[in-house]
N, C-alpha and C. Protein backbone atom coordinates (compact mmCIF):
# COMPACT_ATOMS: atom_id res chain seq x y z
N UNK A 1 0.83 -1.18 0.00
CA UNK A 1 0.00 0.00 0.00
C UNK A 1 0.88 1.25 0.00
N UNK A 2 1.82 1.16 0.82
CA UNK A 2 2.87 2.33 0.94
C UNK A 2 3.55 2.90 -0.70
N UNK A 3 4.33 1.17 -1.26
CA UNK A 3 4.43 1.82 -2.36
C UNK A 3 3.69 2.35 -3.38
N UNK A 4 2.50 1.92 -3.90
CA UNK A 4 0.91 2.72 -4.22
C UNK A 4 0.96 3.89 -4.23
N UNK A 5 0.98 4.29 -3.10
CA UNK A 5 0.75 5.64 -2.45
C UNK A 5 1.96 6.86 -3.02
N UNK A 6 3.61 5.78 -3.29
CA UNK A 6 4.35 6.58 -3.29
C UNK A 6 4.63 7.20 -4.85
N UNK A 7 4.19 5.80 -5.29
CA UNK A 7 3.95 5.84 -7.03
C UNK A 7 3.12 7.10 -7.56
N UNK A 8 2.32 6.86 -6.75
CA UNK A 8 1.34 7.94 -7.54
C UNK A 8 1.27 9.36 -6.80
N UNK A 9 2.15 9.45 -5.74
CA UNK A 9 2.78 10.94 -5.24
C UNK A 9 3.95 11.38 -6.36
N UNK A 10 4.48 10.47 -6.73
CA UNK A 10 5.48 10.27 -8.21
C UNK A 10 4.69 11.08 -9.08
N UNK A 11 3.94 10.28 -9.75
CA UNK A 11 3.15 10.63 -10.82
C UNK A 11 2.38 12.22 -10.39
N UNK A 12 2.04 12.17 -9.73
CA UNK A 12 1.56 13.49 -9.41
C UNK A 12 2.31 14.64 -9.27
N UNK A 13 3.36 14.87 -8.75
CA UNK A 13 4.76 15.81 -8.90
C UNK A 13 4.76 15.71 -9.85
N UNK A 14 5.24 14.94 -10.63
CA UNK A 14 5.81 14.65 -12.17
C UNK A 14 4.67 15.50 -13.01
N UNK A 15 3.15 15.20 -12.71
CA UNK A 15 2.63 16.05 -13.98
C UNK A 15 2.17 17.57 -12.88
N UNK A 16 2.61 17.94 -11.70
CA UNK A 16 2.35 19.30 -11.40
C UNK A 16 3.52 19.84 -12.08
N UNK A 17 4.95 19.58 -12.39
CA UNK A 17 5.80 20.22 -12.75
C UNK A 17 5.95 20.24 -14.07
N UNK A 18 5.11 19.93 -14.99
CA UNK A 18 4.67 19.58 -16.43
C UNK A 18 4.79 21.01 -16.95
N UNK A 19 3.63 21.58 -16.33
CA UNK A 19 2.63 22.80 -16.89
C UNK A 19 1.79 23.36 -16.02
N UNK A 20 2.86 24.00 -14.86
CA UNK A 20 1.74 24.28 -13.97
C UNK A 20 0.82 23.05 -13.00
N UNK A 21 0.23 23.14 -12.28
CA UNK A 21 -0.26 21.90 -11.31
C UNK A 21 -1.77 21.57 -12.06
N UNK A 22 -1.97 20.33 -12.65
CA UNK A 22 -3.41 20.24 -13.12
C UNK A 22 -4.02 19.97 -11.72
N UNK A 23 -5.21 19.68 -12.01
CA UNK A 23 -6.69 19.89 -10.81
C UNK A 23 -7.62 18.69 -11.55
N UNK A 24 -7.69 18.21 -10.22
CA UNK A 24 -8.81 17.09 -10.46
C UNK A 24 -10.00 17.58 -10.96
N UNK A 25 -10.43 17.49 -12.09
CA UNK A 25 -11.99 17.95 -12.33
C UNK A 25 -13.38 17.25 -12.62
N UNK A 26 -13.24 15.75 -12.11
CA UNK A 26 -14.28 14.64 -12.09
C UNK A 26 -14.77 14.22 -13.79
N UNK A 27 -14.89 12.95 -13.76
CA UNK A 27 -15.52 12.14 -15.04
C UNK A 27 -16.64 12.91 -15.77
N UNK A 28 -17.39 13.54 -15.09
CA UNK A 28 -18.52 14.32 -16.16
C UNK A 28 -17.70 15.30 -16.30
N UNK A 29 -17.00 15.69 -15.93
CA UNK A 29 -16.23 16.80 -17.01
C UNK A 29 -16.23 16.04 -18.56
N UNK A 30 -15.38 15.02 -18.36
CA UNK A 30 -14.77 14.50 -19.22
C UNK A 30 -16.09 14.00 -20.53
N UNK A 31 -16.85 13.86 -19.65
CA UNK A 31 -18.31 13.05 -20.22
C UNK A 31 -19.13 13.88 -21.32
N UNK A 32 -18.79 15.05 -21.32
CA UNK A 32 -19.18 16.26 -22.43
C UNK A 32 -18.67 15.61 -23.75
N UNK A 33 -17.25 15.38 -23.89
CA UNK A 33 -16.56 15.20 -25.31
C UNK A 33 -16.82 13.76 -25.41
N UNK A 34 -16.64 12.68 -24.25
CA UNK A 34 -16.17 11.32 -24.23
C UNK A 34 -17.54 10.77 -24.25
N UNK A 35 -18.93 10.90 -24.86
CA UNK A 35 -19.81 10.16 -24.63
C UNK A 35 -20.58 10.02 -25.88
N UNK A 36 -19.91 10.26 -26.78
CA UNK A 36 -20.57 10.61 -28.07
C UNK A 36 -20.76 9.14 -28.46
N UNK A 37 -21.73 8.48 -29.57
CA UNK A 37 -21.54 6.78 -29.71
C UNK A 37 -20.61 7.00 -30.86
N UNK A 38 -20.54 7.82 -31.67
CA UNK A 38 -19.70 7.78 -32.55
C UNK A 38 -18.36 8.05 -32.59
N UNK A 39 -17.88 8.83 -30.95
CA UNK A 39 -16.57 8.58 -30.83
C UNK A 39 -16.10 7.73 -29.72
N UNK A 40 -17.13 6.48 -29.66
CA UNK A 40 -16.99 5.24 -28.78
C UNK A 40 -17.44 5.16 -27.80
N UNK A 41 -18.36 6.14 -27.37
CA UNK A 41 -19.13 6.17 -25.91
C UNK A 41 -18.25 5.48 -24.73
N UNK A 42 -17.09 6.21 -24.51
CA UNK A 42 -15.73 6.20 -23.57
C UNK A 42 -16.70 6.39 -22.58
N UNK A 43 -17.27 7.34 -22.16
CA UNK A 43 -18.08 7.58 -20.42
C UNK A 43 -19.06 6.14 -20.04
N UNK A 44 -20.27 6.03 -20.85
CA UNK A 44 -20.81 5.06 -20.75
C UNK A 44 -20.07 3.35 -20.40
N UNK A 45 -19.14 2.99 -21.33
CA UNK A 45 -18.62 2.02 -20.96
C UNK A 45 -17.74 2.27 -19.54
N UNK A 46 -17.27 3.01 -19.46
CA UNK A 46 -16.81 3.64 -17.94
C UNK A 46 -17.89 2.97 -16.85
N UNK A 47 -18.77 3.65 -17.18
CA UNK A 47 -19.96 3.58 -16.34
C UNK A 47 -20.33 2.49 -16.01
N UNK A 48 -20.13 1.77 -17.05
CA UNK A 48 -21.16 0.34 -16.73
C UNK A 48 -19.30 -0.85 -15.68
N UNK A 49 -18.92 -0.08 -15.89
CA UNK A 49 -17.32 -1.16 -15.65
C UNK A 49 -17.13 -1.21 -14.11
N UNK A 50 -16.44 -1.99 -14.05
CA UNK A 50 -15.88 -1.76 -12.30
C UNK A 50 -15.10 -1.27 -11.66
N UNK A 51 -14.73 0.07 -12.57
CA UNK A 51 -13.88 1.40 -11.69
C UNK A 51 -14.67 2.10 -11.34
N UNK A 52 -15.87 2.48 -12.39
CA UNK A 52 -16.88 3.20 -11.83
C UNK A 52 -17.49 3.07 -10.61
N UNK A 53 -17.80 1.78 -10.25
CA UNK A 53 -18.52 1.48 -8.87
C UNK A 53 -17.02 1.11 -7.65
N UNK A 54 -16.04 1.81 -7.61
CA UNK A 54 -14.63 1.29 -6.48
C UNK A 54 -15.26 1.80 -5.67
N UNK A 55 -15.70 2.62 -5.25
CA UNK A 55 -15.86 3.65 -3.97
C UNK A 55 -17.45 2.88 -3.44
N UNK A 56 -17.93 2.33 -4.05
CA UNK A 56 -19.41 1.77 -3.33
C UNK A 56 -18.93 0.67 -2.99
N UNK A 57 -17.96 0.04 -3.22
CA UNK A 57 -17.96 -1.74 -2.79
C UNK A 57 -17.43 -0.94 -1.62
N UNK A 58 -16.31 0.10 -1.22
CA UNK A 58 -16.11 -0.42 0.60
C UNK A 58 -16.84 0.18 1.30
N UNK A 59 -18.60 0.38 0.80
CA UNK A 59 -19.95 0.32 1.77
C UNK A 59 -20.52 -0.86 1.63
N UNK A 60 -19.84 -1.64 1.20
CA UNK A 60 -20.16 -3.22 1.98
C UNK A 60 -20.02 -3.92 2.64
N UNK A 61 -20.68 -5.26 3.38
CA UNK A 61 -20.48 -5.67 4.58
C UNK A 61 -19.00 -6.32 3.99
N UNK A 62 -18.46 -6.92 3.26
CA UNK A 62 -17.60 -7.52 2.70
C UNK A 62 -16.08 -6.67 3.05
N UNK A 63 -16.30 -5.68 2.75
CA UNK A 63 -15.31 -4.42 2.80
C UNK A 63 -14.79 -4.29 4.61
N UNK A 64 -16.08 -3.90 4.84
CA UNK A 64 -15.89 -3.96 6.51
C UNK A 64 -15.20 -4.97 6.96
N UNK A 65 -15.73 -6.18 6.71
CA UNK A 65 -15.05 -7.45 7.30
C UNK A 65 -13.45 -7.10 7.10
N UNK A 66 -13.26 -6.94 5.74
CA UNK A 66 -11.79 -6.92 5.28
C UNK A 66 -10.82 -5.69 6.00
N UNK A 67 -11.71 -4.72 6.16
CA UNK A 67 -10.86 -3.59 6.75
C UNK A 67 -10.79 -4.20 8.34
N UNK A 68 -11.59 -4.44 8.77
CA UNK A 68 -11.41 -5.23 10.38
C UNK A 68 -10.87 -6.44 10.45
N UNK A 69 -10.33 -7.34 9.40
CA UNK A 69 -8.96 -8.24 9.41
C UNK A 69 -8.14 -7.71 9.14
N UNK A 70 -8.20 -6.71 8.65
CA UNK A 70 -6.50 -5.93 7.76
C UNK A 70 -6.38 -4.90 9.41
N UNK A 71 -7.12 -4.56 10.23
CA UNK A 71 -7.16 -3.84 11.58
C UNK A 71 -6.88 -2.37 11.23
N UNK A 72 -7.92 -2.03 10.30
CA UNK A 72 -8.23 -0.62 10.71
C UNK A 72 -8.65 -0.13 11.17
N UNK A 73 -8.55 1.41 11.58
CA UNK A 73 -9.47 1.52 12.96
C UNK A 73 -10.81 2.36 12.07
N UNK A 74 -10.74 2.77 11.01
CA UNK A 74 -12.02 3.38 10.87
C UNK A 74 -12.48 2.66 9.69
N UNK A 75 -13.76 2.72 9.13
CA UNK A 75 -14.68 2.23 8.24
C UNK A 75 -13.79 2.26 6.62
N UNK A 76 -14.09 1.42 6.06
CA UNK A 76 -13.12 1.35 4.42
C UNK A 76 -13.43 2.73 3.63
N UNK A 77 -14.43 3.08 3.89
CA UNK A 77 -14.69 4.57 3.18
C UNK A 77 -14.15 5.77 3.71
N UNK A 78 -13.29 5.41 4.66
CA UNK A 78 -12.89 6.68 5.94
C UNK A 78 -11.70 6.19 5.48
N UNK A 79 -10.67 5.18 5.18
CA UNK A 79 -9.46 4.69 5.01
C UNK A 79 -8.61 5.49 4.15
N UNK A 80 -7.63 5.54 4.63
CA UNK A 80 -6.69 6.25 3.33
C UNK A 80 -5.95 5.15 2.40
N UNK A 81 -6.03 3.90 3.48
CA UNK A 81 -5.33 2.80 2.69
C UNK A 81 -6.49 2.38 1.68
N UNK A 82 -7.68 2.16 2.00
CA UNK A 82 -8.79 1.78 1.26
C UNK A 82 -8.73 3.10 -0.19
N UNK A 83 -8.85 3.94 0.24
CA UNK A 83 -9.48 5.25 -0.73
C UNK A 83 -8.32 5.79 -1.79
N UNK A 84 -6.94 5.15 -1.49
CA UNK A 84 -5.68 5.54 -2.53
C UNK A 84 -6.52 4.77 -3.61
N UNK A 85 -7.05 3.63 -3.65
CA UNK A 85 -7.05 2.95 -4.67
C UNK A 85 -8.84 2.64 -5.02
N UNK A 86 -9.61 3.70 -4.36
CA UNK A 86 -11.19 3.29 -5.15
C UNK A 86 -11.62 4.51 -4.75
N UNK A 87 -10.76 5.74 -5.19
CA UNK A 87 -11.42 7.11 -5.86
C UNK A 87 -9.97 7.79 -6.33
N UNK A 88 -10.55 9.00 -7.05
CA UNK A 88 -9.84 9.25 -7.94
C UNK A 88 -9.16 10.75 -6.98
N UNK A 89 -7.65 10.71 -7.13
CA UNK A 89 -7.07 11.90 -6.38
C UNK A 89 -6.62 12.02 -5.21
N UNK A 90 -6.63 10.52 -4.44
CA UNK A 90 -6.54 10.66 -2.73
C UNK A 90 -5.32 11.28 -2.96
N UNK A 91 -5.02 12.00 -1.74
CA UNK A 91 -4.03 12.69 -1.76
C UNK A 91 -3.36 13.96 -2.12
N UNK A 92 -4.04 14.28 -2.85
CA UNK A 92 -3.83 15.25 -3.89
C UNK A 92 -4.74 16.92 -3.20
N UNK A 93 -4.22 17.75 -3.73
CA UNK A 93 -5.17 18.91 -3.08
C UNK A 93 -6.58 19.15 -3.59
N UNK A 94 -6.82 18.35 -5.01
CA UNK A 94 -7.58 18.77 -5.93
C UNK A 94 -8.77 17.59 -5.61
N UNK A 95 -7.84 16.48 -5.22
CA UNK A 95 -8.60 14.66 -4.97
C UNK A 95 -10.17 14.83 -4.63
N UNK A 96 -10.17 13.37 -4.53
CA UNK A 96 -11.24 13.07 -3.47
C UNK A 96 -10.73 13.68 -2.05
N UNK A 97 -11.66 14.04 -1.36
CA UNK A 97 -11.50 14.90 0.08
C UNK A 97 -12.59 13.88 0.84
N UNK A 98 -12.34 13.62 2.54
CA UNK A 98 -13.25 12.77 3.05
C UNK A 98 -14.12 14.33 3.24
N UNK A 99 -13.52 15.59 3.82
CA UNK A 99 -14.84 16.47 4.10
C UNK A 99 -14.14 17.37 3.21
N UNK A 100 -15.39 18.27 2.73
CA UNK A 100 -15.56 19.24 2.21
C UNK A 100 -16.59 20.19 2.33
N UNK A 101 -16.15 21.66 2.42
CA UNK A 101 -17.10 23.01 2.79
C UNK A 101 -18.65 22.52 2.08
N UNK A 102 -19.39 22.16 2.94
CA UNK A 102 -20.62 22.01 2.51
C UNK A 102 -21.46 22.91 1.86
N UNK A 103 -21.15 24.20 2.12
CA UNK A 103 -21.92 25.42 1.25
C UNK A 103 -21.26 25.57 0.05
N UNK A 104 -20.15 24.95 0.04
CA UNK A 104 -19.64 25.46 -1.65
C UNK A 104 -19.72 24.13 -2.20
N UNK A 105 -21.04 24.09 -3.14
CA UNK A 105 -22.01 23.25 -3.89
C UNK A 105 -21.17 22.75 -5.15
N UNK A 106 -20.21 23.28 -5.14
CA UNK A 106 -19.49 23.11 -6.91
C UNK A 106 -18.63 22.40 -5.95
N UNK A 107 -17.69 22.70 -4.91
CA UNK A 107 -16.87 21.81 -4.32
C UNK A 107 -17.52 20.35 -3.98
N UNK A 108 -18.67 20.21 -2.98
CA UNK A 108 -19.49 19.33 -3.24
C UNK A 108 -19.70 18.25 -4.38
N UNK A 109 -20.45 19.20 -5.32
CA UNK A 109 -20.21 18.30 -6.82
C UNK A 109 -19.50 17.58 -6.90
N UNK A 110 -18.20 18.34 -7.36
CA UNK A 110 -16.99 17.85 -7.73
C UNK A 110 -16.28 16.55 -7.05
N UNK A 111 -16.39 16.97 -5.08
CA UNK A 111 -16.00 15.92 -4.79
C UNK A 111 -17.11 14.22 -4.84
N UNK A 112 -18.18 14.49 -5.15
CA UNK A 112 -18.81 13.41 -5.46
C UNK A 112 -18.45 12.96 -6.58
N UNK A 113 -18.17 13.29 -8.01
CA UNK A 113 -17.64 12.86 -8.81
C UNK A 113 -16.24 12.18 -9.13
N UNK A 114 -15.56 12.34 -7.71
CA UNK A 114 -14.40 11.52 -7.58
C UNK A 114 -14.50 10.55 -6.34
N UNK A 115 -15.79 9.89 -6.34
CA UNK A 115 -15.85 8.79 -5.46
C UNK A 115 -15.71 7.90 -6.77
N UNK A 116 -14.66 7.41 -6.83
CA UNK A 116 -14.46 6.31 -8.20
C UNK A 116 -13.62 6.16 -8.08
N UNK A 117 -12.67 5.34 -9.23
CA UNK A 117 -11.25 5.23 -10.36
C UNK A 117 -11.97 5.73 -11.43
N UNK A 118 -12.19 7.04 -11.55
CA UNK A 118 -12.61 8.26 -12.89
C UNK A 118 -11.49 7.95 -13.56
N UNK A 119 -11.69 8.77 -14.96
CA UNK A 119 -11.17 8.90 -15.96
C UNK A 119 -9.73 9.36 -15.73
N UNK A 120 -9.56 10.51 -14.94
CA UNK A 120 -8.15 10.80 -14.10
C UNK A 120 -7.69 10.03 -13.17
N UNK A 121 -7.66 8.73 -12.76
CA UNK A 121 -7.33 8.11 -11.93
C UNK A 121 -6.09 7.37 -13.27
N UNK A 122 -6.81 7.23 -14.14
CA UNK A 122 -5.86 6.82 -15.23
C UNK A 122 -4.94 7.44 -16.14
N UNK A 123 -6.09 8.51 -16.20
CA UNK A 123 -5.18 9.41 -17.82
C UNK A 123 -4.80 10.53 -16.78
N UNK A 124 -4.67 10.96 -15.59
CA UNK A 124 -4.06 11.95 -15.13
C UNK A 124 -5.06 13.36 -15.08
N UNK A 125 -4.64 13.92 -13.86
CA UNK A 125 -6.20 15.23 -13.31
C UNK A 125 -5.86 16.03 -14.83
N UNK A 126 -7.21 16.31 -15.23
CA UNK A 126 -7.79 16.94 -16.12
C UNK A 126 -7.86 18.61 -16.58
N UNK A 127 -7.39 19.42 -15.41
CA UNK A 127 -7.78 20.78 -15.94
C UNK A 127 -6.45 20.82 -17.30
N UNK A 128 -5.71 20.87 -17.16
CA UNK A 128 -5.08 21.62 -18.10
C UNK A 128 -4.85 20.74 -19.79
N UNK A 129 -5.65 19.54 -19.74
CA UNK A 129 -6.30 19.51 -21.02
C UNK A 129 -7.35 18.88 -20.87
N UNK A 130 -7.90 19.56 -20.45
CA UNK A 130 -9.84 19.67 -20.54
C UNK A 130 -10.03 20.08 -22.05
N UNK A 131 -9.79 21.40 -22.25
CA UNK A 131 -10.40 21.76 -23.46
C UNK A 131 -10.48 21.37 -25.08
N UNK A 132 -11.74 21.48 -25.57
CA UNK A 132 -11.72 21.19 -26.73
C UNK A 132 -10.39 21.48 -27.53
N UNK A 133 -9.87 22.39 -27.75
CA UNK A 133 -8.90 23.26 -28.42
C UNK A 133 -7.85 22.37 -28.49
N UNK A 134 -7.42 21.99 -27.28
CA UNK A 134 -6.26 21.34 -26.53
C UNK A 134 -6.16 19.58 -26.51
N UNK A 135 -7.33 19.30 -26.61
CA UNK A 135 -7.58 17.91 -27.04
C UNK A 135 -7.65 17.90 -28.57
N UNK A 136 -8.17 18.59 -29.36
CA UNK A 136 -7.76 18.78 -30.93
C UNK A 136 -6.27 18.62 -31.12
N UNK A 137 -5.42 19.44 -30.32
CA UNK A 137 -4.48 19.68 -30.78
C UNK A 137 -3.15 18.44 -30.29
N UNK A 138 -3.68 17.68 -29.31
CA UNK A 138 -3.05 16.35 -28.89
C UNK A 138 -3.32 15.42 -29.87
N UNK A 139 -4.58 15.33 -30.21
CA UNK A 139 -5.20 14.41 -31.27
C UNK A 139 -4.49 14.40 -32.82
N UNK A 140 -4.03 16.03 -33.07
CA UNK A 140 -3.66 16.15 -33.84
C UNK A 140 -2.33 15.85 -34.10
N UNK A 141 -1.42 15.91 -33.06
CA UNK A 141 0.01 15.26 -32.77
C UNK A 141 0.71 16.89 -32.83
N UNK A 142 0.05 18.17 -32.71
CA UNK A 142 0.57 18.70 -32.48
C UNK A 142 1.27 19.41 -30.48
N UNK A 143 0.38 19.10 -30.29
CA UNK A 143 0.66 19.04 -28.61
C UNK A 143 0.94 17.75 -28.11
N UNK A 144 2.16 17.52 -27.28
CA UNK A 144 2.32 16.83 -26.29
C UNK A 144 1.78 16.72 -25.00
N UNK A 145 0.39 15.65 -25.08
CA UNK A 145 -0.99 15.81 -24.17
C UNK A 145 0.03 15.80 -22.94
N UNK A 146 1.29 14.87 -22.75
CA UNK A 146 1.97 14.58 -21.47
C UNK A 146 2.51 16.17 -21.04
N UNK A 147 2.67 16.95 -21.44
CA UNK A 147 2.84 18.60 -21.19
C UNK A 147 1.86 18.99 -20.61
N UNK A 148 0.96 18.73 -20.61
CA UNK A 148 -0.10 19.19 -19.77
C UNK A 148 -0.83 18.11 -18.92
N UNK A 149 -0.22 17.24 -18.81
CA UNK A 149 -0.39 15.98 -17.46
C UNK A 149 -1.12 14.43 -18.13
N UNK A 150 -1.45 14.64 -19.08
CA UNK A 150 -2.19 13.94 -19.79
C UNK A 150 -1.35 12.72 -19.82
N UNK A 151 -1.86 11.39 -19.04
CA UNK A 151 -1.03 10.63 -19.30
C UNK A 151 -1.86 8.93 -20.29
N UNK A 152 -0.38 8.41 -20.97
CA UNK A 152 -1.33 7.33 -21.62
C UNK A 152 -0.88 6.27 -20.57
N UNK A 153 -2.52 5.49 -20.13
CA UNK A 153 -2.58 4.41 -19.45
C UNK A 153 -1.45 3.51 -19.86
N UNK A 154 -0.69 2.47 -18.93
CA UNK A 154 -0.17 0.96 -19.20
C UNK A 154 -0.35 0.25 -18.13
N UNK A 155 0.50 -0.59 -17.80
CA UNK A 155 0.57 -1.44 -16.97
C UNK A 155 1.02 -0.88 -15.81
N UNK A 156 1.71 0.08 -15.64
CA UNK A 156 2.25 0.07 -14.48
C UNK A 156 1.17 0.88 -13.78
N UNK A 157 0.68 1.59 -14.37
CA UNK A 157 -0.71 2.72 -13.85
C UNK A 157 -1.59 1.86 -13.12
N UNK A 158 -1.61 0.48 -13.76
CA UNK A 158 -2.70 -0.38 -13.36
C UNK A 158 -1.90 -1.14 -11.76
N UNK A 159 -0.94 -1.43 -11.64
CA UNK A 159 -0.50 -2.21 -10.56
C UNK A 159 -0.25 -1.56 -9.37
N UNK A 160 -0.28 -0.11 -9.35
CA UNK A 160 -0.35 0.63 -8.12
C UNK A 160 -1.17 0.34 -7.61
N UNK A 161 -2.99 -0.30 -8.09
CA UNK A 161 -3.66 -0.54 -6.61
C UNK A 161 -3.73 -2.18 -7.43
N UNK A 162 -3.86 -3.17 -8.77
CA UNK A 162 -3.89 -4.09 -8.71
C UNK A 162 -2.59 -5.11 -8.09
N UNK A 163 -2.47 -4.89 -7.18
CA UNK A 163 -0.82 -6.09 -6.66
C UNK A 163 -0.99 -6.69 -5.91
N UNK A 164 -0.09 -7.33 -5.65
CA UNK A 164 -0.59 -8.68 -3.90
C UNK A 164 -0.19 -7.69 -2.60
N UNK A 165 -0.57 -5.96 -2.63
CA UNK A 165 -0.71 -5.78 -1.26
C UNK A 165 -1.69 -5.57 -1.48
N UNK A 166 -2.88 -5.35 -1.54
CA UNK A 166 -4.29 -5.56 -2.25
C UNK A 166 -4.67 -6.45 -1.16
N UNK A 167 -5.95 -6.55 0.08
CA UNK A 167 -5.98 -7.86 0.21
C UNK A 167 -7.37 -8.26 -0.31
N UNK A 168 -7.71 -7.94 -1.71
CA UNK A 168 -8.36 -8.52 -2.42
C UNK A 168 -7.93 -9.24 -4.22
N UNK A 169 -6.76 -9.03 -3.37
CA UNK A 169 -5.71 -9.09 -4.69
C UNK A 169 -6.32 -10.84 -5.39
N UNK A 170 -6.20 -10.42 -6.76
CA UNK A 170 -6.23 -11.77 -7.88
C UNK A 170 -5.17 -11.87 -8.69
N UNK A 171 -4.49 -12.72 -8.90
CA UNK A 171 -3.53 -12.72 -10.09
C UNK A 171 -3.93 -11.84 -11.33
N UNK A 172 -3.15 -10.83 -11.59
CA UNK A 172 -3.30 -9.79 -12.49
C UNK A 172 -2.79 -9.84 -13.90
N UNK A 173 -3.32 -10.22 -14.94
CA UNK A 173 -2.81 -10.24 -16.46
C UNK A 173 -3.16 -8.91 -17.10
N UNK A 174 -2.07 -7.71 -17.20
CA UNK A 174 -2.70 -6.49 -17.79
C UNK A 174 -3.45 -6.63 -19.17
N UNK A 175 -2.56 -7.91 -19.98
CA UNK A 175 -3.08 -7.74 -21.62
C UNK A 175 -4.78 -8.21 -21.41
N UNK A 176 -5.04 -9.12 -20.49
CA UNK A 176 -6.34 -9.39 -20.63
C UNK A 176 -7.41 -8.62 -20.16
N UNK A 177 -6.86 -7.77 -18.57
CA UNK A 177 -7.62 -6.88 -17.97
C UNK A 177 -8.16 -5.77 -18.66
N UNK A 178 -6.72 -5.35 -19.29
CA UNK A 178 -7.31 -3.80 -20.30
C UNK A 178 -8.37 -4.27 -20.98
N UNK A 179 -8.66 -5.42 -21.80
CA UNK A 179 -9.24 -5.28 -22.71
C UNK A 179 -10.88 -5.38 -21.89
N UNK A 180 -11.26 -5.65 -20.90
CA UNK A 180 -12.50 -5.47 -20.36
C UNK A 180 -12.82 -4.53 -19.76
N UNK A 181 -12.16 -3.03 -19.95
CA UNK A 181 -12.15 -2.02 -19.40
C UNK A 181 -11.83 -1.01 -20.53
N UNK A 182 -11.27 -1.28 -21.70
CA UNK A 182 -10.74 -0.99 -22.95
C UNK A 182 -11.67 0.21 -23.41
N UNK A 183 -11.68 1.39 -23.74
CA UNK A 183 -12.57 2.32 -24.04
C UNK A 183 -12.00 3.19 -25.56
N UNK A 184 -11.09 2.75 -26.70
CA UNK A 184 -11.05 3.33 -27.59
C UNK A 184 -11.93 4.16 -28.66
N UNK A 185 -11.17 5.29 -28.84
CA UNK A 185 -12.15 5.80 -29.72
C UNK A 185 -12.22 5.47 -31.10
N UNK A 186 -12.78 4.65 -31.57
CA UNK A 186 -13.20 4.45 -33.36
C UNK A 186 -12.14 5.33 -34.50
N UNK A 187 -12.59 6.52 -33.85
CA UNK A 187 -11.83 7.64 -35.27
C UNK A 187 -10.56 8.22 -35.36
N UNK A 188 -9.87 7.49 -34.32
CA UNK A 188 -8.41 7.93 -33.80
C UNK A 188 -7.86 6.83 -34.98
């Protein structure tokens, strides 16, 4: 869990010193451009997959059990060991937050939209290529999306929370996993 944690404090330095610090900005951001059927309905298959639902399995009795053999002292949804790896940002200033200013409704939002493994849990926090303009221009091979934090998924992205400190860990095959989670776009 430690190394997890340290990996993706890695990765996170690495793309604040990119271009400025990107900001977590949750999956329906993303869900504007990424839901089209004709450019592969990327959100939807999201949706229906099992990153989308990380953050509801540890409100199960199952979860509990596991966090009270693993001897934590608070609930899997309160965990930091639990929550590095089933929402998007722990850690981060921008992350998932356990509390947040309840009157500021956009903060709110936002942090509900990173009860997951969102779209930035993979491709890296989103503000600084959010925009249309800027995603044209990655697409186009004229911008280097990784300049602005944008990162392309592999294997190793995946083994920070899939590994045997996991204690729900399964033997992990990336070539087979991606492909049931696989969200390409058609016109690329």
């Amino acid at each position: 869990m430690k190394r997890a944690m340290l990996i993706l404090l890695i990765l996170t330095l690495g793309m604040a010193f990119a271009q400025g610090e990107a900001d977590y900005i949750g999956s329906k951001k993303c869900k504007i451009c990424h839901n089209k059927a004709e450019k592969g309905s990327q959100f939807d298959k999201w949706s229906a997959g099992p990153h989308a639902k990380a953050y509801e399995t540890l409100l199960t009795d199952a979860s509990k059990a596991i966090a009270k053999k693993q001897g934590l002292k608070t609930a899997p949804e309160n965990s930091p060991e639990c929550l590095v790896c089933h929402v998007t940002g722990w850690g981060h200033s921008s992350g998932y937050q356990l509390t947040v200013d309840t009157a500021d409704a956009r903060a709110v939002k936002t942090n509900d939209d990173l009860k997951a493994v969102g779209c930035e849990s993979c491709h890296g926090p989103g503000s600084l290529y959010k925009s249309k303009s800027k995603m044209t221009e990655i697409t186009a091979g004229t911008l280097d999306g990784a300049t602005l934090g944008l990162i392309e998924p592999n294997e190793a992205n995946c083994v920070t929370c899939h590994n045997e400190k996991s204690p729900t860990y399964k033997p992990f095959k990336y070539a087979d996993r991606v492909k049931e989670v696989s969200h390409d776009d058609p016109t690329y």
